[in-house]
Protein backbone atom coordinates (compact mmCIF):
# COMPACT_ATOMS: atom_id res chain seq x y z
CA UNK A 1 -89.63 -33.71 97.08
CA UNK A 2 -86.38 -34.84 97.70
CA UNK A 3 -86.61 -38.30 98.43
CA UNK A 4 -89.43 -38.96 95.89
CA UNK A 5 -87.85 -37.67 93.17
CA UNK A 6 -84.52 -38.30 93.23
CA UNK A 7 -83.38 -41.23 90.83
CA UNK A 8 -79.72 -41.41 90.19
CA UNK A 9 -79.35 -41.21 85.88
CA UNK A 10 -76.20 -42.18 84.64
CA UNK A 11 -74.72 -41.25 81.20
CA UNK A 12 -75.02 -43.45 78.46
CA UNK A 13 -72.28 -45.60 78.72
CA UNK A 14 -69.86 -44.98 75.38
CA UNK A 15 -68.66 -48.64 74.25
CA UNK A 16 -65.33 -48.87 74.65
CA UNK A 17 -63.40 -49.67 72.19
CA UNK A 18 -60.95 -52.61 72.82
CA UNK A 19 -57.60 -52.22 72.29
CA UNK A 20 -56.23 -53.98 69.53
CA UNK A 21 -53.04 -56.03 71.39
CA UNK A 22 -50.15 -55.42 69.37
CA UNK A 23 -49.42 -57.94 66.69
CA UNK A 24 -47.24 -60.95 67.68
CA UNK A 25 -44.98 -62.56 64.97
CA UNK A 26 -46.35 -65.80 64.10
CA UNK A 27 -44.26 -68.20 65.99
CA UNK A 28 -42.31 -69.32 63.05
CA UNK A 29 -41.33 -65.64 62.35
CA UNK A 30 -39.96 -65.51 65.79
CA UNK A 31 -38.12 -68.84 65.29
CA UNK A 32 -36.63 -67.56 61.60
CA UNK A 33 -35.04 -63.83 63.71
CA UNK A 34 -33.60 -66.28 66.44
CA UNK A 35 -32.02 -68.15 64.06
CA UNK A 36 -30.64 -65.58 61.58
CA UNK A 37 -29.19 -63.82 65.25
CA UNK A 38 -27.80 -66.93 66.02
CA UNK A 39 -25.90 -67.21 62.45
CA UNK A 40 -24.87 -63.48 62.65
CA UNK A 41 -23.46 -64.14 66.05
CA UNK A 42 -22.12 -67.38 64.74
CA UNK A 43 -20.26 -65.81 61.60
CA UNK A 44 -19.02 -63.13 63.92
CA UNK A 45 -17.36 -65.19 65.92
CA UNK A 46 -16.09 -67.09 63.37
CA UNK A 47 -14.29 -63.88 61.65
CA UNK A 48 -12.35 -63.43 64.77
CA UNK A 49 -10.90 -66.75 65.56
CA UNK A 50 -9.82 -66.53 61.64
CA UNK A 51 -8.32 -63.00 62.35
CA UNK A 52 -6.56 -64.79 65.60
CA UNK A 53 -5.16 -67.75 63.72
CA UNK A 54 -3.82 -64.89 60.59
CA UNK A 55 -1.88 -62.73 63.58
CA UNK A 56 -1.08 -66.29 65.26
CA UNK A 57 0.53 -67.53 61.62
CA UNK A 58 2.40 -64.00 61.28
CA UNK A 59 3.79 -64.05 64.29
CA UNK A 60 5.19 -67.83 64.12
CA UNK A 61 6.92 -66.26 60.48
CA UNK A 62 8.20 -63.22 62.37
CA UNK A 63 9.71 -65.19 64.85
CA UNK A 64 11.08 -67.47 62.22
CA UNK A 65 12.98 -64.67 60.27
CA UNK A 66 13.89 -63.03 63.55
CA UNK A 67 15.86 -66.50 64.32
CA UNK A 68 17.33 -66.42 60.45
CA UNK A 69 18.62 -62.91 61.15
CA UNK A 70 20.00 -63.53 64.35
CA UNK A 71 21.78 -66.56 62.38
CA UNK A 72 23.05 -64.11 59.29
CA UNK A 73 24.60 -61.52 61.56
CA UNK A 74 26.00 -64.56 63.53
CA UNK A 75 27.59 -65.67 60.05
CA UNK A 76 28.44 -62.31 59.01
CA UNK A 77 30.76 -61.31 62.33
CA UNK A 78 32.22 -65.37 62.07
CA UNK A 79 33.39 -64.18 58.04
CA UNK A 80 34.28 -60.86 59.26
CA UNK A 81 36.94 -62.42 61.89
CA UNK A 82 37.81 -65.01 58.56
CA UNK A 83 38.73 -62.20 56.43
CA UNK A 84 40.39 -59.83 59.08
CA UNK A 85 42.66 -62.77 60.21
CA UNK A 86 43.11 -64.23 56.60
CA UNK A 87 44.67 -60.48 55.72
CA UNK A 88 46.58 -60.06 58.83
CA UNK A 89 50.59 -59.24 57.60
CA UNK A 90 51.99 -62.02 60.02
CA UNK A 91 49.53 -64.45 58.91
CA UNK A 92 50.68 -63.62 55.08
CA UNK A 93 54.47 -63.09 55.62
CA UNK A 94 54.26 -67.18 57.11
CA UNK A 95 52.50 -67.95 54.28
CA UNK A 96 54.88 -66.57 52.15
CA UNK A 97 57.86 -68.00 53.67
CA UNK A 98 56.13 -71.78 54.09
CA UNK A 99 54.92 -72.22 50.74
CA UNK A 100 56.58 -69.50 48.25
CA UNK A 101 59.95 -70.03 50.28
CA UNK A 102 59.95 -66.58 50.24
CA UNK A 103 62.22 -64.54 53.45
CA UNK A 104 62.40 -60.89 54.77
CA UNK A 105 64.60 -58.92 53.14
CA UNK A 106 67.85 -57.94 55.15
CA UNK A 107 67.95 -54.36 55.61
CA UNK A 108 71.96 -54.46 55.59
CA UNK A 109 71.80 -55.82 52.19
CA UNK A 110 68.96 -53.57 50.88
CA UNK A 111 70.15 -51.15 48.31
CA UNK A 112 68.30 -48.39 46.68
CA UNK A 113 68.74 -47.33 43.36
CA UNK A 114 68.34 -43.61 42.70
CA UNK A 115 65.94 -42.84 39.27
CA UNK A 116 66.64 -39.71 37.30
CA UNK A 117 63.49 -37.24 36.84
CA UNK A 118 62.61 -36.44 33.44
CA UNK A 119 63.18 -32.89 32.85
CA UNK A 120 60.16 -31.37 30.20
């Protein structure tokens, strides 16, 4: 009875179902995201070299005013030594005796003349 009887019966077979493949963009969907990535990218990079040449312009104007300071102290310290030898006593007792004809008094000469206080 074994080998008569014996027939192999397989299940029936469940159709399978297929696997939907996941949904590609249409082609012209894909080319639209490339693009728009491209322009984001684009605009990006376009924000920083405007950034560099704004912190390129500031420093060319800091450098400038750094030069026009360096030029004002210069200035100041040249009027400083103007006015310190302008007020010197020997530069002002010459001037006095070149153009106001002017002379030192002679202590020998020199008398003083004594004030009486007021008494309240």
């Amino acid at each position: 009875m074994a080998a008569a009887g014996t027939a192999r019966v397989e299940a029936p077979s469940v159709p399978r179902r297929r696997r939907r493949a996941a949904a590609r963009p249409a082609p012209v969907a894909r080319a639209f995201g490339g693009i728009v990535w491209i322009v984001v990218l684009a605009v990006f990079l376009a924000g920083v070299v405007a950034v560099n040449v704004a912190v390129l312009q500031l420093n060319v104007r800091l450098d400038g005013l750094a030069r026009e300071r360096v030029q004002l102290r210069a200035d100041n310290a040249r009027l400083r030594s103007q006015l310190s030898s302008a007020a010197a006593a020997v530069r002002i007792e010459s001037q006095a005796r070149t153009k106001l004809g002017l002379v030192r008094a002679d202590p020998a000469t020199t008398s003083y003349v004594q004030l009486a206080t007021r008494q309240k």
